[in-house]
C-alpha atoms as a PDB file:
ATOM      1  CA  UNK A   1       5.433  -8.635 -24.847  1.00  0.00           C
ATOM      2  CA  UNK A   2       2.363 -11.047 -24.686  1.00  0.00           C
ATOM      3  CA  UNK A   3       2.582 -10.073 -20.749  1.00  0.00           C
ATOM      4  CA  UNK A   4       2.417  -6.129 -21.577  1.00  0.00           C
ATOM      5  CA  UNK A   5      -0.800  -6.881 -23.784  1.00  0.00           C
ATOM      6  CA  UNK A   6      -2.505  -9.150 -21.737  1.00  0.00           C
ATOM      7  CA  UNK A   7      -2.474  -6.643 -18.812  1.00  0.00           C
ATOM      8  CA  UNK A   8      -3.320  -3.580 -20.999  1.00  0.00           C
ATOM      9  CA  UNK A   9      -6.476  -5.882 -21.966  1.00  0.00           C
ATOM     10  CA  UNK A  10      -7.047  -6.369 -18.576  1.00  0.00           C
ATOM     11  CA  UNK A  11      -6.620  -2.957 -17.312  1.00  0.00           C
ATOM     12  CA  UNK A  12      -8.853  -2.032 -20.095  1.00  0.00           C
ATOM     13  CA  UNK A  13     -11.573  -4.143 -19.299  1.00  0.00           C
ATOM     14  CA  UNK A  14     -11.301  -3.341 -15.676  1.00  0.00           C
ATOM     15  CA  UNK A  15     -11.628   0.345 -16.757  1.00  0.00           C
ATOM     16  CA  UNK A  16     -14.748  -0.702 -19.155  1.00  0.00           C
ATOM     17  CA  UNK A  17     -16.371  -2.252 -15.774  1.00  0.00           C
ATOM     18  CA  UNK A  18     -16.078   0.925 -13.980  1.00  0.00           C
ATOM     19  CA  UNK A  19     -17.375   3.041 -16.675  1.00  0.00           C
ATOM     20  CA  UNK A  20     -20.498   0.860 -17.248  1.00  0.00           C
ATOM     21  CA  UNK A  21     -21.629   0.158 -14.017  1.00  0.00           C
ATOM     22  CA  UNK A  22     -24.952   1.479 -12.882  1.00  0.00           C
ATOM     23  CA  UNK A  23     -25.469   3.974  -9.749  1.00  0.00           C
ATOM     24  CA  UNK A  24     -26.817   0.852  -8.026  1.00  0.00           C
ATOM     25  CA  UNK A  25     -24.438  -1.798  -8.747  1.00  0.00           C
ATOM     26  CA  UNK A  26     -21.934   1.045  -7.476  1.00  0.00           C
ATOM     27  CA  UNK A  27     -23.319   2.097  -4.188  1.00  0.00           C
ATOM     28  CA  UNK A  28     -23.628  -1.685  -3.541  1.00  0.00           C
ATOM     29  CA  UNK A  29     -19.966  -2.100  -4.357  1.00  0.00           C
ATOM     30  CA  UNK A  30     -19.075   0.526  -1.645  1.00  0.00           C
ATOM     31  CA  UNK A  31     -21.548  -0.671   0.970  1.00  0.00           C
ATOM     32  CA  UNK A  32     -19.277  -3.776   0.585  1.00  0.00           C
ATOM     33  CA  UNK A  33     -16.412  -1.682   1.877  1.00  0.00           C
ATOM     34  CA  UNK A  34     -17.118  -2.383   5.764  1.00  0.00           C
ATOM     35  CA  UNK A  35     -16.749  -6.337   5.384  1.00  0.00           C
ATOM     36  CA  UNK A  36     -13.201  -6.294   4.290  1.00  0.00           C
ATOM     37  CA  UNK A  37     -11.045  -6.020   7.199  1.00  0.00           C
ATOM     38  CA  UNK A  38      -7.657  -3.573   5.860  1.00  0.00           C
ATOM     39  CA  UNK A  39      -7.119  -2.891   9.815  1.00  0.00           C
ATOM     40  CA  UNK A  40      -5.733  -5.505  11.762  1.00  0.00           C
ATOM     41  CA  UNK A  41      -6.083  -3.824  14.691  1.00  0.00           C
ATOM     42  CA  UNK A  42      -9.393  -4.066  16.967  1.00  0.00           C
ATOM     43  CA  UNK A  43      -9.684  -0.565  18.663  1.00  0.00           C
ATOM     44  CA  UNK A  44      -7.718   1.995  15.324  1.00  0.00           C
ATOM     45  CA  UNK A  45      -8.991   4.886  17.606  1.00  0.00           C
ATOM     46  CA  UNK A  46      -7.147   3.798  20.755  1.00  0.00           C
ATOM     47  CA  UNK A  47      -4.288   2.800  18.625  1.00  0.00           C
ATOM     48  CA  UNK A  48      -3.955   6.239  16.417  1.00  0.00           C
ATOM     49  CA  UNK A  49      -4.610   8.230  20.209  1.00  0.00           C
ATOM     50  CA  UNK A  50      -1.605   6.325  21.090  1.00  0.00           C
ATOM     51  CA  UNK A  51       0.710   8.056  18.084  1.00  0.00           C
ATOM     52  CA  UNK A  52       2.915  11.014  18.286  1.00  0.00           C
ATOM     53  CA  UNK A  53       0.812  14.325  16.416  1.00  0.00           C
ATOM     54  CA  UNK A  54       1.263  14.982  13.266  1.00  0.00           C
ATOM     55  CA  UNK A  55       4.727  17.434  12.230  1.00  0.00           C
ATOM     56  CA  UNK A  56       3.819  19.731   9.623  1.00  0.00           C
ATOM     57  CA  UNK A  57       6.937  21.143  10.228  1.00  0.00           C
ATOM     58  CA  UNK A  58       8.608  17.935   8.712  1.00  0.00           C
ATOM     59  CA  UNK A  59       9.862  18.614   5.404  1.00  0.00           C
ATOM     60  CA  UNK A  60      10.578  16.144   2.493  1.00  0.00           C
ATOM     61  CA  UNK A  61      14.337  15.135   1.936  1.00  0.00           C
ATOM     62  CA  UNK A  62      16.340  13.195  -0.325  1.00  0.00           C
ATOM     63  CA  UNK A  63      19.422  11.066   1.162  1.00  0.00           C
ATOM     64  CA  UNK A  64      21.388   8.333   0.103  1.00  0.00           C
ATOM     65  CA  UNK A  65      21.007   4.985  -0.121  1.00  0.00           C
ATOM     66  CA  UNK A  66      22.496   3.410   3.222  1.00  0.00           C
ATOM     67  CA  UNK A  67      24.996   1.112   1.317  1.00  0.00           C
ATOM     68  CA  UNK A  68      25.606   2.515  -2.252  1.00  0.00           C
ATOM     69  CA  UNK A  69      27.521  -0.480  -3.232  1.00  0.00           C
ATOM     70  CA  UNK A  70      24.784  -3.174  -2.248  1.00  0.00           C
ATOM     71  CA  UNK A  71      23.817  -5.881  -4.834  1.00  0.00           C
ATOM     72  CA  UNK A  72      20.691  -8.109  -5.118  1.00  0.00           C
ATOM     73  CA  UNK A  73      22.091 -10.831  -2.951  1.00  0.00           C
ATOM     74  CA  UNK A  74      24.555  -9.850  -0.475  1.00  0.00           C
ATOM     75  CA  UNK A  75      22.265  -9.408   2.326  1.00  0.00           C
ATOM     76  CA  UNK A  76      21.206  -6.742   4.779  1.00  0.00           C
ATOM     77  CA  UNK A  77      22.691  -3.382   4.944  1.00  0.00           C
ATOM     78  CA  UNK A  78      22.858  -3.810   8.626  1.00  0.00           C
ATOM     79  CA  UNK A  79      22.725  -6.419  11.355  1.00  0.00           C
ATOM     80  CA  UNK A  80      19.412  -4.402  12.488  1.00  0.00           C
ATOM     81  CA  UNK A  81      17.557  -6.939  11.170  1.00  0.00           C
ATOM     82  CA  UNK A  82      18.543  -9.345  13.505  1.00  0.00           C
ATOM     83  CA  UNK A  83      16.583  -7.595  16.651  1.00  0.00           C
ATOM     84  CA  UNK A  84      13.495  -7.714  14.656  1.00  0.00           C
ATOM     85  CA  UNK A  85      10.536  -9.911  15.765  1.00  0.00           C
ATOM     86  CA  UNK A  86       8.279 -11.726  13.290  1.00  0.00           C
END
């Protein structure tokens, strides 16, 4: 329960943050936004030129889970896992 409250306080007071901050102080934030590195990747151009287009045909689909009797524990669905590279 204390958990619950302490992160509506802090959600809160993150909210109260936002809502207070000046024009300035928020235009600084976002000029901020270049500096932090979310793409790994050097060249994102070369590497989104490099994708398949886009399918708008593609429509969203619901299908079961691959193992519908897997528990927390008993590993992998598949030996897939195995080819994988880290």
């Amino acid at each position: 329960m204390f958990q619950v409250l302490a992160n509506v306080q802090i959600h809160n007071t993150t909210i109260n943050n936002l809502l207070t901050q000046t024009k300035e102080e928020e235009a600084k934030r976002f000029g901020l936004e270049n500096q932090v590195e979310r793409n790994p990747d050097p060249d994102f151009n070369k590497a989104e030129n490099e994708r398949p287009s886009f399918d708008f045909d593609l429509k969203w689909s619901y299908t079961q889970i691959p193992e519908k009797d897997w528990k927390v524990g008993s590993g992998a669905n598949n030996n897939d896992w195995k080819t994988m590279k880290n």
